[in-house]
N, C-alpha and C. Protein backbone atom coordinates (compact mmCIF):
# COMPACT_ATOMS: atom_id res chain seq x y z
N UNK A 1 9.42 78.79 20.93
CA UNK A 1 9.42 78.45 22.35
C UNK A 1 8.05 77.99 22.81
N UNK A 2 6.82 78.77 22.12
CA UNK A 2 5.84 78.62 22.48
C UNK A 2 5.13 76.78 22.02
N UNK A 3 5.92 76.27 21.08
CA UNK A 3 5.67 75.13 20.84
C UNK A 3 6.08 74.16 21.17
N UNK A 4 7.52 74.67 21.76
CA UNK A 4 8.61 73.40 22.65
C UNK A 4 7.38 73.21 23.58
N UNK A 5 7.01 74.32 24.44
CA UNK A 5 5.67 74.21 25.74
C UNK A 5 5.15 73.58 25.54
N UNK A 6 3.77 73.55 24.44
CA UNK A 6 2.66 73.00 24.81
C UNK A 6 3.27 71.28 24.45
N UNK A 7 4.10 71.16 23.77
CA UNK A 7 4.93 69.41 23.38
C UNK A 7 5.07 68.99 24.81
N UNK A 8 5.53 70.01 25.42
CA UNK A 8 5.92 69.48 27.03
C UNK A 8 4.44 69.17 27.55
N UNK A 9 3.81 70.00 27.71
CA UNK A 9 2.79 70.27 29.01
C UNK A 9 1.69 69.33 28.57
N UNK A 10 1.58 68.81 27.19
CA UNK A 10 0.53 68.33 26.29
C UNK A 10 0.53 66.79 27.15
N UNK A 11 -0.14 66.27 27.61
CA UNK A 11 -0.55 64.97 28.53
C UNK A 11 0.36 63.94 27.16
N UNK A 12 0.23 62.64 27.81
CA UNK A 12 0.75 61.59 26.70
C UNK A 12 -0.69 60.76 26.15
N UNK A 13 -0.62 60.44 24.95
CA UNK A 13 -1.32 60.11 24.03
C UNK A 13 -1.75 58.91 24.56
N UNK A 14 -3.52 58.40 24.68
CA UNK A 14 -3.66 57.53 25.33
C UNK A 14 -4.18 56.55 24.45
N UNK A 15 -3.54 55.28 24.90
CA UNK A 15 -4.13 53.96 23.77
C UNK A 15 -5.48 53.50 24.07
N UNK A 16 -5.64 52.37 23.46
CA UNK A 16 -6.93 51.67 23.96
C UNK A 16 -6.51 50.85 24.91
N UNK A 17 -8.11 49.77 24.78
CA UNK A 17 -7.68 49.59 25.82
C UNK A 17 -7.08 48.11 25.57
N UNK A 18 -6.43 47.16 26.35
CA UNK A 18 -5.38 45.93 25.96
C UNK A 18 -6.61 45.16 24.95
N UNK A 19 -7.82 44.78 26.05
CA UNK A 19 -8.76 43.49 25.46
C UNK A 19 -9.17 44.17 24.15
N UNK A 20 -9.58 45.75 23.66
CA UNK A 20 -9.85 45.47 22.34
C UNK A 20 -8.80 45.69 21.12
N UNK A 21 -7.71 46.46 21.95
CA UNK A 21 -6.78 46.45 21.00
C UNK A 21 -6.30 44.51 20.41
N UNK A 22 -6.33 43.73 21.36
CA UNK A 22 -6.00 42.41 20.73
C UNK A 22 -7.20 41.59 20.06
N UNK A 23 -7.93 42.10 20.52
CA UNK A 23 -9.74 41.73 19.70
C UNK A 23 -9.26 42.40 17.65
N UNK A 24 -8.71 43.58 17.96
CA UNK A 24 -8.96 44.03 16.59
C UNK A 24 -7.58 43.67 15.92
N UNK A 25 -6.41 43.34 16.52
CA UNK A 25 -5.37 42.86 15.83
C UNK A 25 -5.63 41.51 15.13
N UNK A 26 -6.54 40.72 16.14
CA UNK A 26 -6.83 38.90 15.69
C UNK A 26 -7.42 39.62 14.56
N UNK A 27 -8.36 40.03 14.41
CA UNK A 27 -8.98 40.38 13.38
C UNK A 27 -8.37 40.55 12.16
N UNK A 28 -7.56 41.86 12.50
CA UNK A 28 -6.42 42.30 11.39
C UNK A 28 -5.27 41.25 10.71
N UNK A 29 -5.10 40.19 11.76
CA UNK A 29 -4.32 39.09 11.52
C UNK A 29 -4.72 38.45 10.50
N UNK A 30 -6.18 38.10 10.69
CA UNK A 30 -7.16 36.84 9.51
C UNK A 30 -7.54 37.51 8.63
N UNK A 31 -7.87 39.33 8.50
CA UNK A 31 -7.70 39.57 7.21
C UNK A 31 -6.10 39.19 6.55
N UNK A 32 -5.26 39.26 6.79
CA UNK A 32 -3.86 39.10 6.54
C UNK A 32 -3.52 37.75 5.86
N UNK A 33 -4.03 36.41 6.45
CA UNK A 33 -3.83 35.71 6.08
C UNK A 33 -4.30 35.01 5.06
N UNK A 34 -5.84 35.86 5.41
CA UNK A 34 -6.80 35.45 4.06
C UNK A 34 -6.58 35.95 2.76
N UNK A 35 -6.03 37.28 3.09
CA UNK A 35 -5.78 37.76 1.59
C UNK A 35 -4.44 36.88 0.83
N UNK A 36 -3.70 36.72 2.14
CA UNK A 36 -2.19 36.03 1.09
C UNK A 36 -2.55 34.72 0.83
N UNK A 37 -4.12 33.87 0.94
CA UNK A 37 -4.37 32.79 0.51
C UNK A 37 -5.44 32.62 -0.28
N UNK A 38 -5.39 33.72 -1.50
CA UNK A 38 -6.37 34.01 -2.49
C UNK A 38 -5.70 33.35 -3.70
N UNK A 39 -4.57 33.45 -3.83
CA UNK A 39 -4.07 32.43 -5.12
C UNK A 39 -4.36 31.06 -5.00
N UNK A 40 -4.48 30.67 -3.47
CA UNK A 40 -4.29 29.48 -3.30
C UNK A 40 -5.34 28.64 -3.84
N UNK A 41 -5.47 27.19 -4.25
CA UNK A 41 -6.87 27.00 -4.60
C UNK A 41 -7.58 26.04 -3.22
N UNK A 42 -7.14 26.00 -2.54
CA UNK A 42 -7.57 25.16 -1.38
C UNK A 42 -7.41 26.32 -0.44
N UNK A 43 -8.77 26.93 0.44
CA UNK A 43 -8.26 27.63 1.45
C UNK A 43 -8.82 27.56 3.21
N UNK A 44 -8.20 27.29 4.00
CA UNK A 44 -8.20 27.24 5.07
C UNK A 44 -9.87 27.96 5.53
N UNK A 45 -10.68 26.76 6.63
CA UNK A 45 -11.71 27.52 7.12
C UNK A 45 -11.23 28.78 8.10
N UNK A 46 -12.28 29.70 8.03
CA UNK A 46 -12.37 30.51 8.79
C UNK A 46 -13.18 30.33 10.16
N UNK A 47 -12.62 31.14 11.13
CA UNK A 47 -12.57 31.04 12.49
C UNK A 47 -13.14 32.26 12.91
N UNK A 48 -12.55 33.44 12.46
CA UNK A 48 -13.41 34.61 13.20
C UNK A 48 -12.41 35.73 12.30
N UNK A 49 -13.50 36.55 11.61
CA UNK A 49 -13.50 37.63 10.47
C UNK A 49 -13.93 38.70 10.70
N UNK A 50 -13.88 39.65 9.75
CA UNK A 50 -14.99 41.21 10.04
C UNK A 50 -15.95 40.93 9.38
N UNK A 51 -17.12 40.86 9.37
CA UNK A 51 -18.53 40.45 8.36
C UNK A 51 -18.02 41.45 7.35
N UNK A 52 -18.95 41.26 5.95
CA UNK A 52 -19.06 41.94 4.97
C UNK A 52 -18.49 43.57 4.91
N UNK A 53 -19.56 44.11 5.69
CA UNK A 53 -19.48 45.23 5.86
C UNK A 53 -18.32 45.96 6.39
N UNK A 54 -17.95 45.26 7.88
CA UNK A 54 -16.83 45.66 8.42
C UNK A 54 -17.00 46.29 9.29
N UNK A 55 -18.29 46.08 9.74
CA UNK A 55 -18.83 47.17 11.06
C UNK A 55 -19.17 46.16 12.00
N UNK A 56 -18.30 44.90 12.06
CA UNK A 56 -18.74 43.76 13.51
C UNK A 56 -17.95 42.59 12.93
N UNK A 57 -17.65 42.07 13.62
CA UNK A 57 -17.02 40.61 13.43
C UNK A 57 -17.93 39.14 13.86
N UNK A 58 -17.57 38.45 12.73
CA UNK A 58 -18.25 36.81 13.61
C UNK A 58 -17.23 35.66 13.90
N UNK A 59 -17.84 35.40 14.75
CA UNK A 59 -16.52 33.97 15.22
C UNK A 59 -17.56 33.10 14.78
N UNK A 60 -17.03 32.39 13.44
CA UNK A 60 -17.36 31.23 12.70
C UNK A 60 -17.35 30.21 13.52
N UNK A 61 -16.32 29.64 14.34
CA UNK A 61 -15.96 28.21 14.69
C UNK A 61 -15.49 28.59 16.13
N UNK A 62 -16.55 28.77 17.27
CA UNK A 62 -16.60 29.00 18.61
C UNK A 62 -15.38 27.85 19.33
N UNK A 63 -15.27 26.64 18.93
CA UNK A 63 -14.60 25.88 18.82
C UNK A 63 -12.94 25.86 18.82
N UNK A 64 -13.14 25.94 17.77
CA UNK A 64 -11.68 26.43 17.05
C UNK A 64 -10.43 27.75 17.58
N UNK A 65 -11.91 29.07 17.81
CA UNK A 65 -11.24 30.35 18.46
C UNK A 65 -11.09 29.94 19.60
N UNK A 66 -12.05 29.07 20.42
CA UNK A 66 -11.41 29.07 21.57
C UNK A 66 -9.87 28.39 21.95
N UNK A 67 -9.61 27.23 21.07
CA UNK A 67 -8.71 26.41 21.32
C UNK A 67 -7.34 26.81 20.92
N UNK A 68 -7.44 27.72 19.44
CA UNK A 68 -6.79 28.24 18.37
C UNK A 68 -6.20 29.65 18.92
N UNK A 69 -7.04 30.31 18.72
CA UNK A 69 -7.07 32.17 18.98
C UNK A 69 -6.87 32.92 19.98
N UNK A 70 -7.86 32.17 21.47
CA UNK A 70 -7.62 32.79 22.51
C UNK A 70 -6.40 32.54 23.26
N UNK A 71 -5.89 31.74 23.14
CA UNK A 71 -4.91 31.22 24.16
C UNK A 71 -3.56 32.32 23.22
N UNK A 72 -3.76 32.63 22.19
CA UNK A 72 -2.51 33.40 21.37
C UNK A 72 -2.62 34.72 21.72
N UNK A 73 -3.67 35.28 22.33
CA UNK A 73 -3.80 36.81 22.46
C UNK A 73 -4.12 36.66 24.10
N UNK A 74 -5.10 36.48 25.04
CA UNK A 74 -5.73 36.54 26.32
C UNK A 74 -5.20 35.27 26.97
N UNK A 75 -4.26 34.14 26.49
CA UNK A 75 -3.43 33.28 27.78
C UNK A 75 -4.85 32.67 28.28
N UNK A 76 -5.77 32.36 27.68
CA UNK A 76 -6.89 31.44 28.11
C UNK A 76 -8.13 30.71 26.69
N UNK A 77 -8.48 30.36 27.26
CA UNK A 77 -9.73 29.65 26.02
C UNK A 77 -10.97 29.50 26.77
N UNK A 78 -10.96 30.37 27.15
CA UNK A 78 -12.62 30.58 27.60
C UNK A 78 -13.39 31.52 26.62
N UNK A 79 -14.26 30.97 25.61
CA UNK A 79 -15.09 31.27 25.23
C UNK A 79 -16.11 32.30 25.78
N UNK A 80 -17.01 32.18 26.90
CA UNK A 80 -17.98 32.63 27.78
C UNK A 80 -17.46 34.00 28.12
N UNK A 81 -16.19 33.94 28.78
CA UNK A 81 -15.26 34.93 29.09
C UNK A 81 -14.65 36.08 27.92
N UNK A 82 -14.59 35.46 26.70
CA UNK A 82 -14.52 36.23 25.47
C UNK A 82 -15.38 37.19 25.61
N UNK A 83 -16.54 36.75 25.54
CA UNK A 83 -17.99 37.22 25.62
C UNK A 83 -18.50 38.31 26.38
N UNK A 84 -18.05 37.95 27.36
CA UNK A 84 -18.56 38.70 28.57
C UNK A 84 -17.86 40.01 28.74
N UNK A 85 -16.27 39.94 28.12
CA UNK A 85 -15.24 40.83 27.67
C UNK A 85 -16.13 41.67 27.41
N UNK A 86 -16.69 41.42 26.34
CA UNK A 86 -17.61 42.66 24.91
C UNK A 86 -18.32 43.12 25.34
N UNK A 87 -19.54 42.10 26.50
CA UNK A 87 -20.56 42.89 27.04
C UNK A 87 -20.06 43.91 27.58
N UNK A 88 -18.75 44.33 28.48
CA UNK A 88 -18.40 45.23 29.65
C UNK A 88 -18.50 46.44 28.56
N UNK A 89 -17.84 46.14 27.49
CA UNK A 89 -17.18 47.08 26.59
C UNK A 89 -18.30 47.49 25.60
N UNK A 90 -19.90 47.08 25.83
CA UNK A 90 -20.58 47.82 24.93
C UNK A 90 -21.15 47.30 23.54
N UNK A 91 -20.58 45.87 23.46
CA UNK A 91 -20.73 45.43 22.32
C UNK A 91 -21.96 44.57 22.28
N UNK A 92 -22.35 44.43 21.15
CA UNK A 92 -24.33 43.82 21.47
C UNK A 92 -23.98 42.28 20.15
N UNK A 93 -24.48 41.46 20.43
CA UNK A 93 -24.81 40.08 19.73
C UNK A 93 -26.06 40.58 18.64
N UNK A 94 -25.83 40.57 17.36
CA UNK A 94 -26.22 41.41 16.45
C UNK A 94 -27.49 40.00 15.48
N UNK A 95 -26.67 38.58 15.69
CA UNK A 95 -27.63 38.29 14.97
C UNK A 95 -28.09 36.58 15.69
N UNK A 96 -29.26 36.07 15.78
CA UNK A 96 -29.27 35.00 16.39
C UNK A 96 -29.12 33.91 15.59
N UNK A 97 -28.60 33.92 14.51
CA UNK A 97 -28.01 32.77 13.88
C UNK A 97 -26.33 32.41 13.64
N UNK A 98 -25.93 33.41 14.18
CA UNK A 98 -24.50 33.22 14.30
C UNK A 98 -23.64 33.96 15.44
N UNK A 99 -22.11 33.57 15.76
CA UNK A 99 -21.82 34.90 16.61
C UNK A 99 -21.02 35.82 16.08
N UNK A 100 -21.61 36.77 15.94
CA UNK A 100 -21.54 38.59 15.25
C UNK A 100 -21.75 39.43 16.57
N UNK A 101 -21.01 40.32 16.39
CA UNK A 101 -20.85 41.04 17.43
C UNK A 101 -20.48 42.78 17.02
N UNK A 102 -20.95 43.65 17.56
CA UNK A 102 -20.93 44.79 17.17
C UNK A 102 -21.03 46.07 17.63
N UNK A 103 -20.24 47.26 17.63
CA UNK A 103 -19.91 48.23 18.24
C UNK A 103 -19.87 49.45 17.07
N UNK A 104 -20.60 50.66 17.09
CA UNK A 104 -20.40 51.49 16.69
C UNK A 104 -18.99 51.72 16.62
N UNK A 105 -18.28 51.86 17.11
CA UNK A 105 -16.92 52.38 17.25
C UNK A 105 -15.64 51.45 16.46
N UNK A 106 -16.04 49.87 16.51
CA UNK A 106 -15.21 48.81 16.37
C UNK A 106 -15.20 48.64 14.90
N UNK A 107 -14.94 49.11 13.97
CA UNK A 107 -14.89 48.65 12.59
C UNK A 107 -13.40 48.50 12.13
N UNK A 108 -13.52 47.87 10.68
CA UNK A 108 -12.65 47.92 9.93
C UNK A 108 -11.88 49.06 9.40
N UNK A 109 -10.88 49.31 9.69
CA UNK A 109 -9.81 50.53 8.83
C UNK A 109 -9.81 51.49 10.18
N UNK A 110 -10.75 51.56 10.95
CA UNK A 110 -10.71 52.86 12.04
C UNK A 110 -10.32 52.18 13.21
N UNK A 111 -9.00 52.15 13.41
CA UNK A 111 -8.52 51.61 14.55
C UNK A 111 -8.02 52.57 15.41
N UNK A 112 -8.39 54.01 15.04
CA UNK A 112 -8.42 55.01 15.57
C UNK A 112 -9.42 55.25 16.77
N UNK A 113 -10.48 54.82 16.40
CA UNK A 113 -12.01 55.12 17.12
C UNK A 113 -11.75 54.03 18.56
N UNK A 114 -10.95 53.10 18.62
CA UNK A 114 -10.69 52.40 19.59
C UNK A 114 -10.74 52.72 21.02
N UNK A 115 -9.92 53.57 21.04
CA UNK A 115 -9.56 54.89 21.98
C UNK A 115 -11.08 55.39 22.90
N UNK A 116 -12.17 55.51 21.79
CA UNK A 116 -13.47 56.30 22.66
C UNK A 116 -14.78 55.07 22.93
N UNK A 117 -14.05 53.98 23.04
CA UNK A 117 -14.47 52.96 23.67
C UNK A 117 -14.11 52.72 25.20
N UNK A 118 -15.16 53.15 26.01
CA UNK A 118 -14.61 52.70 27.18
C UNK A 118 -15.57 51.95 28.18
N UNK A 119 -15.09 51.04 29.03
CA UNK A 119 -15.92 50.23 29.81
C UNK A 119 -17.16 50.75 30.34
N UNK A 120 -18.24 49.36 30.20
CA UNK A 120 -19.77 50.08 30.97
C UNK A 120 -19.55 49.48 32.31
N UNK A 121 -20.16 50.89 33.04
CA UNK A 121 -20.36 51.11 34.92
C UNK A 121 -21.55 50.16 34.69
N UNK A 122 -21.07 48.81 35.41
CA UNK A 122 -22.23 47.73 35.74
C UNK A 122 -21.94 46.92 36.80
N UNK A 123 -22.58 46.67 37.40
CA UNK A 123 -22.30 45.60 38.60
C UNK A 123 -21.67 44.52 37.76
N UNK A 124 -20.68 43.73 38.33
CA UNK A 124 -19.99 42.18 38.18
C UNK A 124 -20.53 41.56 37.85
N UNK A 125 -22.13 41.31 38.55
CA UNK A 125 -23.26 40.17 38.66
C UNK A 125 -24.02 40.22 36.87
N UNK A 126 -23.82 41.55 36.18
CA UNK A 126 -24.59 41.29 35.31
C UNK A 126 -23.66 41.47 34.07
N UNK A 127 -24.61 39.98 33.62
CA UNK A 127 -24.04 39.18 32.17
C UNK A 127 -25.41 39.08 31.05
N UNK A 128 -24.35 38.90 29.86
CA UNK A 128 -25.38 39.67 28.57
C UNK A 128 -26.50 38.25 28.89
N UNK A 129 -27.71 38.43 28.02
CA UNK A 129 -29.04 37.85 28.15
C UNK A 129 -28.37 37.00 27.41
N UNK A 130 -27.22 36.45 25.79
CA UNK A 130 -27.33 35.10 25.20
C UNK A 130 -26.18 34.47 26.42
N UNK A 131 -25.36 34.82 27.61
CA UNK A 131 -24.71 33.86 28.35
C UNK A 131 -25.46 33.41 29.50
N UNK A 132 -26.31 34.43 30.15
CA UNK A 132 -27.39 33.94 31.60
C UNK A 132 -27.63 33.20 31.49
N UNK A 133 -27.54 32.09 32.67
CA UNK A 133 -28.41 31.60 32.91
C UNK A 133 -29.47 31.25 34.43
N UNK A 134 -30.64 30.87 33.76
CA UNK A 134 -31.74 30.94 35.34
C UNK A 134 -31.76 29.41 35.67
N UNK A 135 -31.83 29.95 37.28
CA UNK A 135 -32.32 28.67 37.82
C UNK A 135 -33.36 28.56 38.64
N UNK A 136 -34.21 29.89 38.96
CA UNK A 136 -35.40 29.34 39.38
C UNK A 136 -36.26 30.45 37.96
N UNK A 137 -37.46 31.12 38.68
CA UNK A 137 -38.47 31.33 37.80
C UNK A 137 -38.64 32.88 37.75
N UNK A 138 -38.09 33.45 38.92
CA UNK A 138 -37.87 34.89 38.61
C UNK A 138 -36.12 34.97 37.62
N UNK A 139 -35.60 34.21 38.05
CA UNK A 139 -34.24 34.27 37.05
C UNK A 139 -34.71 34.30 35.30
N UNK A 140 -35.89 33.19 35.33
CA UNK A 140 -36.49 33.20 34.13
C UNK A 140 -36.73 34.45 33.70
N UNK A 141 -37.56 35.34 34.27
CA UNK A 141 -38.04 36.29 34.02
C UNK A 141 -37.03 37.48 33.36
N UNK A 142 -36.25 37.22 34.27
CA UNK A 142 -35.04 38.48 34.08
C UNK A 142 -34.44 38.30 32.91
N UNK A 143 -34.11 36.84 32.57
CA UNK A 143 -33.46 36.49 31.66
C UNK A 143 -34.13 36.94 30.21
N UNK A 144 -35.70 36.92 30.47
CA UNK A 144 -36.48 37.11 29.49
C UNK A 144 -36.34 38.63 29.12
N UNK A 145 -36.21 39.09 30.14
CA UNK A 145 -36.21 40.80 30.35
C UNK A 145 -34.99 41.19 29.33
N UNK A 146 -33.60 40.88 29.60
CA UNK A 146 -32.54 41.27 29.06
C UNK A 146 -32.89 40.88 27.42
N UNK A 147 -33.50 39.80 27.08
CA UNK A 147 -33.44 39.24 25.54
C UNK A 147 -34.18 40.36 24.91
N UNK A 148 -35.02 40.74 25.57
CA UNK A 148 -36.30 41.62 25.26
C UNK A 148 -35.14 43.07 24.75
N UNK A 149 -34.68 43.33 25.67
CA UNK A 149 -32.87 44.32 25.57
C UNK A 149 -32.67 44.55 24.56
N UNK A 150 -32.33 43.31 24.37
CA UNK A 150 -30.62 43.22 23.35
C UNK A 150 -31.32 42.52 21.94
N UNK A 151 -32.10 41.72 21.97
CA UNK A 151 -32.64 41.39 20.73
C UNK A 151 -33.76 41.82 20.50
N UNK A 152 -34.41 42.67 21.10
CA UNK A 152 -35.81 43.12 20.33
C UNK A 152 -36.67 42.21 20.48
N UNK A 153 -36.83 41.28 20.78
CA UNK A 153 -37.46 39.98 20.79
C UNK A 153 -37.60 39.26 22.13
N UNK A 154 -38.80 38.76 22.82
CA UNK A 154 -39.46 38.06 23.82
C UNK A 154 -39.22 36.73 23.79
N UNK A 155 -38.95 36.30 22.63
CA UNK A 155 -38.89 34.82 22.52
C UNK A 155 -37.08 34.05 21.88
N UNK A 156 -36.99 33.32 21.98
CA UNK A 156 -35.28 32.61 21.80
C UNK A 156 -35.58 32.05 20.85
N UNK A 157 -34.44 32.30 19.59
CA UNK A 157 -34.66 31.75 18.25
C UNK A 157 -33.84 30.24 18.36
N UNK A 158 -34.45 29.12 18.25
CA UNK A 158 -34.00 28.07 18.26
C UNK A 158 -32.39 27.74 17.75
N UNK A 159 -32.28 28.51 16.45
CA UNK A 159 -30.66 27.95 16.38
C UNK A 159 -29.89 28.93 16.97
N UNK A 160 -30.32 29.59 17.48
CA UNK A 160 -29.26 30.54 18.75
C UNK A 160 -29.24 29.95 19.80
N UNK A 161 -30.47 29.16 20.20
CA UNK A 161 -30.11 28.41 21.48
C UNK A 161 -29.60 27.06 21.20
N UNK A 162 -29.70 26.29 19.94
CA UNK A 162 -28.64 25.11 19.57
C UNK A 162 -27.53 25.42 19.70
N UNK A 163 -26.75 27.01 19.21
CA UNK A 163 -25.73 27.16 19.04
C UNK A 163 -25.13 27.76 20.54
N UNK A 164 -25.67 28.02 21.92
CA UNK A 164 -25.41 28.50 22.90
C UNK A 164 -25.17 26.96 23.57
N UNK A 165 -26.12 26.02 23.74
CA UNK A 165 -25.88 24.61 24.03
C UNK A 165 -24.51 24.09 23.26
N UNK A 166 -24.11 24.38 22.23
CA UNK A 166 -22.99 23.42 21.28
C UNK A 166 -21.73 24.20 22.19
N UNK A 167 -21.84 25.41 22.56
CA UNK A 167 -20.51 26.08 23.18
C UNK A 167 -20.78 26.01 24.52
N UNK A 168 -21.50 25.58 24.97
CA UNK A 168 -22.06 24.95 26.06
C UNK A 168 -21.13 23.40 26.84
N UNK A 169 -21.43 22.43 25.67
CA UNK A 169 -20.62 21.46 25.61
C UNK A 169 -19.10 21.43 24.85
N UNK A 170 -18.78 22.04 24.35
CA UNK A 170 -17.24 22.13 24.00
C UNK A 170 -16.98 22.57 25.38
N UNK A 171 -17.06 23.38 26.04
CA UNK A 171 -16.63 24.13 27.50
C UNK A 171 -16.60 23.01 28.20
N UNK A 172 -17.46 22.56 27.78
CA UNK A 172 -17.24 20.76 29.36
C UNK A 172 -16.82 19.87 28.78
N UNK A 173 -16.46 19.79 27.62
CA UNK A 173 -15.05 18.63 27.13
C UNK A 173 -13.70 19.58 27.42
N UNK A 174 -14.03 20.50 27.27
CA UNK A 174 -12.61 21.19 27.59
C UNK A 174 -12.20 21.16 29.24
N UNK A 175 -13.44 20.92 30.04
CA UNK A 175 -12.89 21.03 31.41
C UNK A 175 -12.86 19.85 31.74
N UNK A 176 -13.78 18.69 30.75
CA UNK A 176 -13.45 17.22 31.12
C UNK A 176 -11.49 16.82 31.16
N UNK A 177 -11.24 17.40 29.92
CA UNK A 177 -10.06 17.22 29.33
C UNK A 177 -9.03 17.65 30.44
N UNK A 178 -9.02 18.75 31.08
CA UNK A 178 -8.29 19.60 31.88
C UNK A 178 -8.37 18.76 33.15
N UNK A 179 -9.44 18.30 33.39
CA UNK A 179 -9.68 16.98 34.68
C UNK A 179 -8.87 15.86 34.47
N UNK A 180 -8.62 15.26 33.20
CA UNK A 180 -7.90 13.91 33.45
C UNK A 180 -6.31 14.57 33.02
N UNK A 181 -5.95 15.77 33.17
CA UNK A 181 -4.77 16.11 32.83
C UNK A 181 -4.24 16.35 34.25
N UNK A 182 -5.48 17.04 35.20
CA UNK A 182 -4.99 17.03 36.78
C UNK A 182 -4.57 15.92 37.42
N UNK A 183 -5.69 14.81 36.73
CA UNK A 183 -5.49 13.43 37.56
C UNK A 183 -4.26 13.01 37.16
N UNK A 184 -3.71 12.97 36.24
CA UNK A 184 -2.66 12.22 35.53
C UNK A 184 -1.48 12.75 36.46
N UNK A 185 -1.27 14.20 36.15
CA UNK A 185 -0.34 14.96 37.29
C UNK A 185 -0.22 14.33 38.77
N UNK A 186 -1.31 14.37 39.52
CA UNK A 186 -1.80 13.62 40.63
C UNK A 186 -1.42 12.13 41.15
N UNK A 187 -1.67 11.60 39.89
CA UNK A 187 -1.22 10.33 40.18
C UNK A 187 0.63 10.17 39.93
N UNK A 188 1.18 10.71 38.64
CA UNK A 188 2.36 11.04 39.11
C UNK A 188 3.02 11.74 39.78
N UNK A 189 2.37 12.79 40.87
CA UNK A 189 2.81 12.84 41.70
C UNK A 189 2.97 12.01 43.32
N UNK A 190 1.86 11.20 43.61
CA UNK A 190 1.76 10.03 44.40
C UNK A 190 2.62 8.79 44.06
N UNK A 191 3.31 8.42 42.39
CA UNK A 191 3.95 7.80 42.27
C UNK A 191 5.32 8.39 42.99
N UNK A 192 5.52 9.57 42.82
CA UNK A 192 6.52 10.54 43.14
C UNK A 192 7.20 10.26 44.31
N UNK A 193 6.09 10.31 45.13
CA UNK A 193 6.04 10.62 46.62
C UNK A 193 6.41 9.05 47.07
N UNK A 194 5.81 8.08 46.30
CA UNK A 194 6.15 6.43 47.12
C UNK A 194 7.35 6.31 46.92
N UNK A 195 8.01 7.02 45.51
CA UNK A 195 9.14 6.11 45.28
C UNK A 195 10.43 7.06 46.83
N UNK A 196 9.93 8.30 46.69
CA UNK A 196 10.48 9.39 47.55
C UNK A 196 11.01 8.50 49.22
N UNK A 197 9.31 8.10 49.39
CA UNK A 197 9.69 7.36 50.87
C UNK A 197 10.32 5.97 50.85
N UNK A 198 10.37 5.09 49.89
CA UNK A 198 10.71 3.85 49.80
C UNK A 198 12.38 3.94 49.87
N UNK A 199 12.93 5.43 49.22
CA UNK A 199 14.07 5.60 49.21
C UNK A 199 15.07 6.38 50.74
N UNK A 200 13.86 6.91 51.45
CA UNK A 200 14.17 7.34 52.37
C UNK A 200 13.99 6.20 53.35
N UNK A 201 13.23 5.03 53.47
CA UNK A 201 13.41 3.95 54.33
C UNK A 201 14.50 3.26 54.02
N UNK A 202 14.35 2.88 52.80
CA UNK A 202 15.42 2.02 52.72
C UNK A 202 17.31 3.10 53.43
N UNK A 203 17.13 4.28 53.04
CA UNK A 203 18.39 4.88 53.96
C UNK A 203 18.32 4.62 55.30
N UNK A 204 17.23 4.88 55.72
CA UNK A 204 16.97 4.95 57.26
C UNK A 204 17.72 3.73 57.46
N UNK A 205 17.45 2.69 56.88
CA UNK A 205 17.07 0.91 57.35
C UNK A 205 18.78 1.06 57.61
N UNK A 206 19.02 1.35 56.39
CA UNK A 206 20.63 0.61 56.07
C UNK A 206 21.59 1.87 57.20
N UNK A 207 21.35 2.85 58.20
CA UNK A 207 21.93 3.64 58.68
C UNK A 207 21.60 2.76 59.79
N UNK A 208 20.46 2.50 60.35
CA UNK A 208 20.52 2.04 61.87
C UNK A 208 20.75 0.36 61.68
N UNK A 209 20.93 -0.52 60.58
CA UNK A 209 21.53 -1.32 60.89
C UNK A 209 23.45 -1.04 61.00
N UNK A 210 23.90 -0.32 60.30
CA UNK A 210 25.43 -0.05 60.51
C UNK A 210 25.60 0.55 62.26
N UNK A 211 24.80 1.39 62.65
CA UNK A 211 24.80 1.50 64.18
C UNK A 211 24.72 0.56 64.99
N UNK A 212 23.55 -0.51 64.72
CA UNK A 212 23.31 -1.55 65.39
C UNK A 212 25.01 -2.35 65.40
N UNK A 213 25.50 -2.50 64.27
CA UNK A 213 27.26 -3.18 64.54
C UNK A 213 27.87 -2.69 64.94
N UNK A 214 27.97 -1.31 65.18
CA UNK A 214 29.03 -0.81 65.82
C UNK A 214 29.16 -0.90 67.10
N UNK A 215 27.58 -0.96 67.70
CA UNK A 215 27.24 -0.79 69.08
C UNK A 215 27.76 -2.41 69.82
């Protein structure tokens, strides 16, 4: 009896949370696919893996995940927004030559530890030091402040900032792209609309000339 109780009274078992539970399934997915394409002799680039170790993941082809990956798990392809995900959640940009990303808690095989991941108490306004950006000279500063943070380092390693510019511009072909997809809509809908009234004059026309004979 005493065990029917505590089954009852015992709270319900709590998951993680949505954004990293689908962070670590993509993951779990591309180990999946990679392994069943080890016979193969031609094999598909990679997009975003667990590094070596298995204690952080890198998104190989910023590109690709965005266009590919995100839209299959988070219903968007915002890159930046990926990102900014991880910062809330604790996760630090591990190396400035690639994007690796990493959490005590987030590894390979322990999808258990998920669970004692939980969001950092931060204002809205603040975003990790590799997405900021400044526009006057104290922004500079700050910006400098956070790098100082998160990388140990005062100064910006050049192919981290090539590679922040390259996802920089994929983001504005992607919103170029999304612009001439509005216009296109736009304009067929103004085609829409002429043919709409041309059809409603021409009724009008042909109703008040049949009045005009009767009268």
């Amino acid at each position: 009896m005493s065990s029917n109780y505590s089954s009852l009274s015992s709270p319900k078992a709590k998951g993680p949370a949505p954004f990293l539970a689908k962070t670590y399934a993509l993951l779990e997915e591309g180990e999946e696919e990679e392994s069943g394409e080890e016979g193969c002799s031609r094999r598909r680039k990679k997009i975003v893996s667990w590094n070596n170790e298995g204690t952080g993941f890198v998104v190989w082809s910023p590109a690709e995940f965005s266009d590919l990956t995100l839209p299959r798990y988070f219903k968007h392809n915002n890159f930046s927004s990926f990102i900014r995900q991880l910062n809330t959640y604790g996760f630090k940009k591990t190396s400035s030559r690639r994007w690796e990303f990493k959490h005590e808690k987030f590894q390979r095989g322990y999808k258990q530890m998920l669970m004692e991941i939980t969001r950092k108490k931060s204002e809205p306004s603040v975003f990790p030091a590799f997405l900021k950006a400044s526009s006057s000279s104290d922004d500079h500063q700050d910006h400098r402040h956070h790098q100082i943070m998160n990388d140990g380092s005062s100064a910006v390693d050049e192919e981290s900032t090539n590679v922040h510019r390259q996802t920089l511009i994929e983001e504005n072909q992607n919103l170029r792209r999304e612009k001439v997809e509005l216009q296109t809509q736009i304009a067929q809908f103004k085609d829409l609309q002429i043919k709409l009234l041309d059809c409603i004059a021409q009724h009008t026309g042909t109703s008040d000339h049949k009045e005009t004979r009767l009268c």
